[in-house]
C-alpha atoms as a PDB file:
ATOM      1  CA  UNK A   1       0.000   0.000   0.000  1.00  0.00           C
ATOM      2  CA  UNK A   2       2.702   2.449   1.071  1.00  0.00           C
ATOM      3  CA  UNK A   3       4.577   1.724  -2.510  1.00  0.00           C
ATOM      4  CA  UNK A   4       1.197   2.502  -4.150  1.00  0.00           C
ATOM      5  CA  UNK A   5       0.699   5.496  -2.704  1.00  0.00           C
ATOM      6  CA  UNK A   6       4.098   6.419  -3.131  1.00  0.00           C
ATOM      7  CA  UNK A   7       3.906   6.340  -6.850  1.00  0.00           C
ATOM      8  CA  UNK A   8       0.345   8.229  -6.917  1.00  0.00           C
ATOM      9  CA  UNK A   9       2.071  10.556  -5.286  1.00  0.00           C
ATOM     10  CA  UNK A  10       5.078  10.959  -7.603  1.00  0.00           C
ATOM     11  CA  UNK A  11       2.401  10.893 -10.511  1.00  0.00           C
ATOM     12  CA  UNK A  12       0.210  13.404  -9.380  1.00  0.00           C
ATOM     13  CA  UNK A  13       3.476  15.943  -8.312  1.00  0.00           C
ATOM     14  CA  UNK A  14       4.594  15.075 -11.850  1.00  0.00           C
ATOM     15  CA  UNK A  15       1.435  16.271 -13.815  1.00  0.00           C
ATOM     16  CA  UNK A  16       1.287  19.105 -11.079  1.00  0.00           C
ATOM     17  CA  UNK A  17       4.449  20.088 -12.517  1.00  0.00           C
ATOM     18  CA  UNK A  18       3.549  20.253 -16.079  1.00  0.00           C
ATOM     19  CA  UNK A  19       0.373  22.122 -15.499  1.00  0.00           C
ATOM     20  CA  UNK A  20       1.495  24.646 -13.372  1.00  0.00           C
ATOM     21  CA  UNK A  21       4.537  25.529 -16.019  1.00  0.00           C
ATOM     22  CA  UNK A  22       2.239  25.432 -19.265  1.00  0.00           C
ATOM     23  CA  UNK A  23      -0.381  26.498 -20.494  1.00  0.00           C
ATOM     24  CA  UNK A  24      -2.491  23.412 -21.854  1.00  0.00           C
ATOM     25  CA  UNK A  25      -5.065  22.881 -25.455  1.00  0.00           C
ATOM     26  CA  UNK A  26      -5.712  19.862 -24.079  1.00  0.00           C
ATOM     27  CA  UNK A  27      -8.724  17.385 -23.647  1.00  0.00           C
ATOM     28  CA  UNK A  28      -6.821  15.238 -21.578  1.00  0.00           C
ATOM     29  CA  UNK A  29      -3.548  14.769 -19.538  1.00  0.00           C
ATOM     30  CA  UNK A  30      -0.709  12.471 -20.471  1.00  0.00           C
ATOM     31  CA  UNK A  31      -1.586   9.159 -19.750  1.00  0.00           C
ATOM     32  CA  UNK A  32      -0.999   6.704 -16.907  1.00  0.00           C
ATOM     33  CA  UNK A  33      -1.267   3.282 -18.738  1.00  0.00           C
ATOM     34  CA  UNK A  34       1.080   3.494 -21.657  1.00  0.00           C
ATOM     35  CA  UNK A  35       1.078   2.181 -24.993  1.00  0.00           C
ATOM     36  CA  UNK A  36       3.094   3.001 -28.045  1.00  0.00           C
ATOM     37  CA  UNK A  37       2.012   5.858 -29.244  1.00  0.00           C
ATOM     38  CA  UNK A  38       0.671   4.417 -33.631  1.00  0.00           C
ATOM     39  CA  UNK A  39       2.685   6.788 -36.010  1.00  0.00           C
ATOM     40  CA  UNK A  40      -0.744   6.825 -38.175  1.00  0.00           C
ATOM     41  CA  UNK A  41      -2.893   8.656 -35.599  1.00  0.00           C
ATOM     42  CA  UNK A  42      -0.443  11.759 -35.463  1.00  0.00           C
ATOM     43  CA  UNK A  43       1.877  13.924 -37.289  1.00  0.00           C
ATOM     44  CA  UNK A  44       4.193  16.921 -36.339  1.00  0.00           C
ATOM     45  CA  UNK A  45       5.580  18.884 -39.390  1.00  0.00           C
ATOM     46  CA  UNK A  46       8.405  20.613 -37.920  1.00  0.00           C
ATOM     47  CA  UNK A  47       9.098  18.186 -34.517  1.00  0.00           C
ATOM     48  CA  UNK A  48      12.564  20.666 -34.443  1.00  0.00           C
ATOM     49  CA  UNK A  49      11.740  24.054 -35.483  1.00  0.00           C
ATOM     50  CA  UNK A  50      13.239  27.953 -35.734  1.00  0.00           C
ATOM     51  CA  UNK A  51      11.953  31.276 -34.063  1.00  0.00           C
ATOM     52  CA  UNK A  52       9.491  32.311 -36.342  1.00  0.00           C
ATOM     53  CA  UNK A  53       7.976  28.774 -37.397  1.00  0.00           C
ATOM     54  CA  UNK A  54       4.262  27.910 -37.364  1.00  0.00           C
ATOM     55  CA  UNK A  55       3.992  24.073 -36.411  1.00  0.00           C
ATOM     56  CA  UNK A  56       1.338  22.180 -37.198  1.00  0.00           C
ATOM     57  CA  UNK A  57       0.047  19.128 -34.914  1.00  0.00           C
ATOM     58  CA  UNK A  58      -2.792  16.481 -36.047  1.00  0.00           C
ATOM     59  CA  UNK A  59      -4.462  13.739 -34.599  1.00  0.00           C
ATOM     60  CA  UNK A  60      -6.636  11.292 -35.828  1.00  0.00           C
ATOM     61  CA  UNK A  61      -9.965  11.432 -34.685  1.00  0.00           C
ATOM     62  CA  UNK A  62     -11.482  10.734 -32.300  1.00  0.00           C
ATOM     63  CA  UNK A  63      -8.062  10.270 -30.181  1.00  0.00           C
ATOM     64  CA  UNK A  64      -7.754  12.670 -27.335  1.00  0.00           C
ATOM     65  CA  UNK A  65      -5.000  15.084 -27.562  1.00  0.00           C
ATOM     66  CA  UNK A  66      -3.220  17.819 -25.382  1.00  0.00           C
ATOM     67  CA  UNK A  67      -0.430  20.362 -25.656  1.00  0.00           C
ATOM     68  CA  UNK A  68       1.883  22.164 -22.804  1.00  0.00           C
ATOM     69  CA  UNK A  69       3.364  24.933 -24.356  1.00  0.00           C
ATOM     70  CA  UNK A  70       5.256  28.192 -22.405  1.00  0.00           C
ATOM     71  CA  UNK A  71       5.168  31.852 -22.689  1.00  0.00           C
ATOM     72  CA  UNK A  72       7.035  31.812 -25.831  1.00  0.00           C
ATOM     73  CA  UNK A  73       4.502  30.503 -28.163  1.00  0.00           C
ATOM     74  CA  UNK A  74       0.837  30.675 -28.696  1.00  0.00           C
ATOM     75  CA  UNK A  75      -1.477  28.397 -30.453  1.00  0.00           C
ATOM     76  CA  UNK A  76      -5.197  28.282 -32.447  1.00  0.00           C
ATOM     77  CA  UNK A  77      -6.332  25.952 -30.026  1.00  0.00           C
ATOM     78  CA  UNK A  78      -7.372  22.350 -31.857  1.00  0.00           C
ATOM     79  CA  UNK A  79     -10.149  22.181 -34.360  1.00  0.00           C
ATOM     80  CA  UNK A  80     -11.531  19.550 -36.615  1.00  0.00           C
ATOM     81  CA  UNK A  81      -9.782  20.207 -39.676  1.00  0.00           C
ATOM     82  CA  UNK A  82     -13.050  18.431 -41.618  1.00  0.00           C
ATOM     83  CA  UNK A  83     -10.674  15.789 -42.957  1.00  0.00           C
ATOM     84  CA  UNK A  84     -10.885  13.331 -39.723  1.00  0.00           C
ATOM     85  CA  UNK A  85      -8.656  14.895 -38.193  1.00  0.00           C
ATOM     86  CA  UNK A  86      -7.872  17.283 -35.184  1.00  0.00           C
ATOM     87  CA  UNK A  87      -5.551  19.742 -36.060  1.00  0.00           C
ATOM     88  CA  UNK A  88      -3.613  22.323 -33.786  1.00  0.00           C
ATOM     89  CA  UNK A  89      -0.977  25.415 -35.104  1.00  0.00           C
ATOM     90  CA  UNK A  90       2.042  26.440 -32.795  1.00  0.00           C
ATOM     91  CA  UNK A  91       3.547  29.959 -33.380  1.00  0.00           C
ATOM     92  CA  UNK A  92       7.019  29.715 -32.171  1.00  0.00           C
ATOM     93  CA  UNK A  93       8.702  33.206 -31.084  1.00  0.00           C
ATOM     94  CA  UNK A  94      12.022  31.004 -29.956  1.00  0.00           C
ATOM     95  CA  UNK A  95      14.025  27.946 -31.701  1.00  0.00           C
ATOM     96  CA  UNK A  96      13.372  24.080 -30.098  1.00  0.00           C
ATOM     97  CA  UNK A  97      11.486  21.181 -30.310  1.00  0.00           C
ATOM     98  CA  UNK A  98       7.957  18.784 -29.606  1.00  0.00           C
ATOM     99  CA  UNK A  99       8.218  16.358 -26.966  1.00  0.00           C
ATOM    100  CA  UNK A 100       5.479  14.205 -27.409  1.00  0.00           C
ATOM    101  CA  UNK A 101       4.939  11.763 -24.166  1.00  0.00           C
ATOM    102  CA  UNK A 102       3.760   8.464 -23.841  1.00  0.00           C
ATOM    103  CA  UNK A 103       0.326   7.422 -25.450  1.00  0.00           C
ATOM    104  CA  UNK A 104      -2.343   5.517 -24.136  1.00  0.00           C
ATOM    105  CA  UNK A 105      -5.196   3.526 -26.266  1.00  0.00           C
ATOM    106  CA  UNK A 106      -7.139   7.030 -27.206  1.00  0.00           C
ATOM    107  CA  UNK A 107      -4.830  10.023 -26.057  1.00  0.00           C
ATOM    108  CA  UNK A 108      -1.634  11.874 -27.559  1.00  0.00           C
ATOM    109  CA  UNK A 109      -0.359  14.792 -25.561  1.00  0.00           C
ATOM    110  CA  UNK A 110       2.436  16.995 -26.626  1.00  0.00           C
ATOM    111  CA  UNK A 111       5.041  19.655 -25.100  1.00  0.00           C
ATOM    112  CA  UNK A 112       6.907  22.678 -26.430  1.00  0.00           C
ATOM    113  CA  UNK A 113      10.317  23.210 -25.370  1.00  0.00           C
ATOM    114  CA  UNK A 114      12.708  25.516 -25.868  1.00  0.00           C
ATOM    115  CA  UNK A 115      16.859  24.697 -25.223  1.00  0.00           C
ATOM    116  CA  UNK A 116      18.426  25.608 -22.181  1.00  0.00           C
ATOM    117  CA  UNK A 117      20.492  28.330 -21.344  1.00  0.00           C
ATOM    118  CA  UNK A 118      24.388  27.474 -21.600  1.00  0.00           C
ATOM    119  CA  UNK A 119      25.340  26.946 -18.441  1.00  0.00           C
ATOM    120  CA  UNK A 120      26.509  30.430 -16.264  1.00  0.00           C
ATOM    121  CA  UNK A 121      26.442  31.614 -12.644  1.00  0.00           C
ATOM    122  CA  UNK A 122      22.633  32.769 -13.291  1.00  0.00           C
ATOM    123  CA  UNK A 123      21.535  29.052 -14.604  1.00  0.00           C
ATOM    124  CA  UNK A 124      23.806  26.982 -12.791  1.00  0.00           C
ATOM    125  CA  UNK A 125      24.033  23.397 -14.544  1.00  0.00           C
ATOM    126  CA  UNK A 126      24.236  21.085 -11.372  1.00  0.00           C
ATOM    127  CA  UNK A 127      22.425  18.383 -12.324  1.00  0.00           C
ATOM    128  CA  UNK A 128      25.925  16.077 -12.813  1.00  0.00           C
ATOM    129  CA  UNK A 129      28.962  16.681 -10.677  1.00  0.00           C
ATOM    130  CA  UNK A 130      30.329  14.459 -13.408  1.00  0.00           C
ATOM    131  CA  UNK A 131      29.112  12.416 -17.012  1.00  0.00           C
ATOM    132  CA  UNK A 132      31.665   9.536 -16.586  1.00  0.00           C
ATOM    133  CA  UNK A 133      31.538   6.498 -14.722  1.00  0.00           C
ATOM    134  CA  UNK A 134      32.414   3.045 -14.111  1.00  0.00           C
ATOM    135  CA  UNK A 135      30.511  -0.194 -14.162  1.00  0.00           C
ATOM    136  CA  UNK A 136      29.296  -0.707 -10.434  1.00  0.00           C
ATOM    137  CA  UNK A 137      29.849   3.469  -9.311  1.00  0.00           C
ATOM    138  CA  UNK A 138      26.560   5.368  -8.447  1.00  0.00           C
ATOM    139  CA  UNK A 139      25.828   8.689  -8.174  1.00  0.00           C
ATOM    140  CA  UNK A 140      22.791  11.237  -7.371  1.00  0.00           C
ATOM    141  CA  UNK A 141      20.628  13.590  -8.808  1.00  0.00           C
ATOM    142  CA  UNK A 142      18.029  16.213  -7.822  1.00  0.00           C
ATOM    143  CA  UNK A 143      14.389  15.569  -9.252  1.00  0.00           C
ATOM    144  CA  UNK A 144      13.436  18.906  -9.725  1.00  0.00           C
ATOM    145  CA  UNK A 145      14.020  20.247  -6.227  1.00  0.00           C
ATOM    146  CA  UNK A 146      16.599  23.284  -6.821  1.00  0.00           C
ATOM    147  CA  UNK A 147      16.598  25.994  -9.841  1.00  0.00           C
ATOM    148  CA  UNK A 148      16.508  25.384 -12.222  1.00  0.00           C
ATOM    149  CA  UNK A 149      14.062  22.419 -11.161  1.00  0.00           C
ATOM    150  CA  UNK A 150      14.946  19.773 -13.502  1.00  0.00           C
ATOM    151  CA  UNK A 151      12.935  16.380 -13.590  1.00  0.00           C
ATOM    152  CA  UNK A 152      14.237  13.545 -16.198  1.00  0.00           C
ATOM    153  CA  UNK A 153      11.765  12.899 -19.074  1.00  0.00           C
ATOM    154  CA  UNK A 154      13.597   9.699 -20.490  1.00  0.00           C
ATOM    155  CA  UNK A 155      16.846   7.893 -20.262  1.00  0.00           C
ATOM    156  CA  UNK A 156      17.619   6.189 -23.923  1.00  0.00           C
ATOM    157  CA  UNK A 157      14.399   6.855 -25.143  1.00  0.00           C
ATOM    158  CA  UNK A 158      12.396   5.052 -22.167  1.00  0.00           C
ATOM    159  CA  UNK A 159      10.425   7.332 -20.300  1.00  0.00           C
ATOM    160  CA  UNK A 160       9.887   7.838 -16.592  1.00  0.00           C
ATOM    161  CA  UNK A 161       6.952   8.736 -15.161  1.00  0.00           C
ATOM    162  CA  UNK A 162       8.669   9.762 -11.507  1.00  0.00           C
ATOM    163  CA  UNK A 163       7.496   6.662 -10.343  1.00  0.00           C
ATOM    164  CA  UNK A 164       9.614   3.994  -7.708  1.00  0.00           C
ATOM    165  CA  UNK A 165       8.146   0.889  -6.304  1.00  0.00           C
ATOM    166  CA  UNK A 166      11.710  -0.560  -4.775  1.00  0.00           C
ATOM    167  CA  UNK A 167      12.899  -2.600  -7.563  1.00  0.00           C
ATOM    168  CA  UNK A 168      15.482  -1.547  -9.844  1.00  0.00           C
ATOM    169  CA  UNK A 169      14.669  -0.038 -12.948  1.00  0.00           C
ATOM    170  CA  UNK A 170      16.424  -0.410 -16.308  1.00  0.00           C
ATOM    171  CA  UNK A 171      17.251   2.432 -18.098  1.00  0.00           C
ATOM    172  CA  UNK A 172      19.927   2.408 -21.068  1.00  0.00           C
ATOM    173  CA  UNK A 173      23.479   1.770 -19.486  1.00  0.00           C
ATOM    174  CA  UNK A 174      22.311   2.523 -16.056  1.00  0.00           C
ATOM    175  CA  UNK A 175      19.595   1.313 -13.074  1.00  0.00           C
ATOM    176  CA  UNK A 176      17.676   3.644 -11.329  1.00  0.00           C
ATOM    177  CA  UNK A 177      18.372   1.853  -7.360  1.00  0.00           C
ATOM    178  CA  UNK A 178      16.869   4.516  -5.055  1.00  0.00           C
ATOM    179  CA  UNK A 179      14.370   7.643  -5.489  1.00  0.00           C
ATOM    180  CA  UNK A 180      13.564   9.222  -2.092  1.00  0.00           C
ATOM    181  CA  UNK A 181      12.471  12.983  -1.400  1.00  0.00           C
ATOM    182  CA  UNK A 182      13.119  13.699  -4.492  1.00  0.00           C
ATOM    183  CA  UNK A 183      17.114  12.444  -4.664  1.00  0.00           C
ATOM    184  CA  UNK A 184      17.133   9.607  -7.771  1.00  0.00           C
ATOM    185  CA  UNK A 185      20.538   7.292  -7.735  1.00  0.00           C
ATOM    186  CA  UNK A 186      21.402   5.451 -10.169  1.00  0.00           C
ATOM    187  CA  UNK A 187      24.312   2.838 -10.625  1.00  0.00           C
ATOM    188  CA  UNK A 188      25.997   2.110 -13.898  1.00  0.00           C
ATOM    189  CA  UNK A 189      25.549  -1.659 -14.881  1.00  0.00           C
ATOM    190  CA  UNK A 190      27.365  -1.682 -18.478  1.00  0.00           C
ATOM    191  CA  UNK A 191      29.637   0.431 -20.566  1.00  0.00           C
ATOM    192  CA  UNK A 192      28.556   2.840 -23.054  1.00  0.00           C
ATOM    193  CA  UNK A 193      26.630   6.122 -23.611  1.00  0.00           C
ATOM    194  CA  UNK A 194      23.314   6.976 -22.311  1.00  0.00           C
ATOM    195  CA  UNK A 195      21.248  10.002 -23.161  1.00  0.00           C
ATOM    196  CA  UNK A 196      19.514  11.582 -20.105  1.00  0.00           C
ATOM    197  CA  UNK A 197      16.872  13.873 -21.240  1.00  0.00           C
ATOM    198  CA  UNK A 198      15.775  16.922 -18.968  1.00  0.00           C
ATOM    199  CA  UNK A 199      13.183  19.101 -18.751  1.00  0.00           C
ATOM    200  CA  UNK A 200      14.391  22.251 -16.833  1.00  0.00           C
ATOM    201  CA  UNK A 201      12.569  25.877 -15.959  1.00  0.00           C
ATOM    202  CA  UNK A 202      13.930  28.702 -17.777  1.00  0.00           C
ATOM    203  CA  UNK A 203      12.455  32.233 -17.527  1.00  0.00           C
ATOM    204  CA  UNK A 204       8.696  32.008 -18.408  1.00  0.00           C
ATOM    205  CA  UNK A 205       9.496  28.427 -20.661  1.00  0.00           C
ATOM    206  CA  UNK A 206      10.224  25.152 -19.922  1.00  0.00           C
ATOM    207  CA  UNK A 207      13.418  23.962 -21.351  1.00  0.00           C
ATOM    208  CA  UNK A 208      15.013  20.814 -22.563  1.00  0.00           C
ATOM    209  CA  UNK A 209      18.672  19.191 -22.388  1.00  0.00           C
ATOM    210  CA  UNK A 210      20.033  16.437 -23.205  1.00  0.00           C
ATOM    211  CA  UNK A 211      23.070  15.086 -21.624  1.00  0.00           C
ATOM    212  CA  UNK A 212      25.255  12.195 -22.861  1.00  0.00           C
ATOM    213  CA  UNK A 213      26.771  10.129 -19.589  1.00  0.00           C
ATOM    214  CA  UNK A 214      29.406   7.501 -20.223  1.00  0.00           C
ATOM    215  CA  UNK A 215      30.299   4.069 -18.491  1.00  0.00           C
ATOM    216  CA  UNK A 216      33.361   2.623 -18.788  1.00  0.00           C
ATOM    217  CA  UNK A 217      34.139  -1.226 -18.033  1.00  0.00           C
ATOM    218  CA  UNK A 218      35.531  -1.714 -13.925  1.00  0.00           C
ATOM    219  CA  UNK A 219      39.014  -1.210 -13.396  1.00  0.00           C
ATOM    220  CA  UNK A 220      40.986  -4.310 -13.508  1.00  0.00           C
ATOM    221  CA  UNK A 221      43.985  -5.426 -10.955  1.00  0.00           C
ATOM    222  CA  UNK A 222      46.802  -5.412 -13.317  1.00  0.00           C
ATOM    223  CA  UNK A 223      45.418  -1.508 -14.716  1.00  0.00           C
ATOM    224  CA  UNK A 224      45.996  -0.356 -11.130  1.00  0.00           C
ATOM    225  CA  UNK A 225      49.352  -2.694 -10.633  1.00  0.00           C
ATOM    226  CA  UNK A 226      50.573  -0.499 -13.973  1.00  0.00           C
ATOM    227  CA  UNK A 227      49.602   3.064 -12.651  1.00  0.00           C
ATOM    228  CA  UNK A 228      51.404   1.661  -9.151  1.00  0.00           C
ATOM    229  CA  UNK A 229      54.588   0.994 -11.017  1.00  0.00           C
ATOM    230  CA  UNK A 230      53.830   3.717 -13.855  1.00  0.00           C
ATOM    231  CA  UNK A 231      54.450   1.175 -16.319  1.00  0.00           C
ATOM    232  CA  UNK A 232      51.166   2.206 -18.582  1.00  0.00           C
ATOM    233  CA  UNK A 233      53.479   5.615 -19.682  1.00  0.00           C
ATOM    234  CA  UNK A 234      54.541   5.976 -23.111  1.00  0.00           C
ATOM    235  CA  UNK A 235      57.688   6.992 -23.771  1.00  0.00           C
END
């Protein structure tokens, strides 16, 4: 029961989160029971776009369909388009991209985000103390609980819906082991490159970044023997 509530909790602070930073077109909110989201339902036109672009979203009827979007765009609001479809426009005053989030059997809900801010003493960029690892290291990191309040949307293309029920979770290159109070930590369980994608506040907007994170195979005896005895130099 606790682990139930836990994740309703983490749910509900999750869509709290979404629709307290956006303003919504919506006729429903991203679903709880996921499916993969059918390519033939939907189309974006411009899923990356410029300042200046006017992006076009449609959705087969009669699939639900929502869309967060900040300060920096404006939209027509969705309308049957008289061709099956429901059709939405997005005028973009600022370059980035659609996120669209998990489906489920009738509903497609979409984001806007812009990019993040290079990293400076006004945005700090503290969400890794470091983006290399080891097999078997772990390390922490802050669910949206300082500025600039970022929350992970997907690791590798799997997305997280801020939920933890005690079991380890796969994700990528890496295991999600622990989420409590809003500290996730994760250990690194095979070498290669993961993509952690963020969604992060920034002025009136949301924001995304992605972040590539490495993991190296473990050490092995005779590599620290050879640093001992500094016999790994080149000459």
């Amino acid at each position: 029961m606790v682990l139930t509530m836990k994740k309703i909790i983490s749910i509900l602070i999750s869509l709290l989160f979404i629709a307290s930073t956006f303003g919504v077109a919506s006729i429903m909110a991203p679903p709880v029971d996921y499916i993969p989201c059918d390519p033939s339902q939907y189309s974006i036109d411009k899923p990356v776009f410029q300042a200046g672009d006017v992006i076009t979203i449609r959705v087969k009827q009669p699939n639900g369909s929502g869309l967060g979007y900040g300060a920096s765009f404006s939209t027509t609001g969705w309308y049957d388009s008289g061709d099956g479809w429901n059709e939405l426009k997005v005028n973009a005053s600022v370059p980035g991209e659609i996120y669209m989030y998990p489906c489920s059997s009738s509903g497609y809900f979409f984001a806007t985000y812009t990019y993040c801010p290079a990293c400076s003493e006004s945005y700090p960029c503290n969400e890794f103390s470091k983006t290399s690892f080891r097999v078997g290291e772990t390390f922490t990191l802050e669910n949206g609980l300082e500025f600039p309040y970022c929350n992970i949307l997907e690791i590798d293309g799997q997305y997280w819906d801020s939920s933890f029920e005690g079991s380890p979770i796969d994700f990528g290159h890496f295991q999600l082991i622990d989420f409590d109070e809003g500290i996730l930590t994760f250990r690194a369980v095979s070498p290669g490159t993961s993509e952690f994608v963020l969604s992060c506040s920034s002025d009136d907007d949301q924001c995304i970044k992605r972040i590539q994170v490495t993991v190296a195979p473990k050490s092995l005896p005779m590599d620290k023997i050879m640093k001992i005895l500094d016999l790994g130099k080149k000459d």
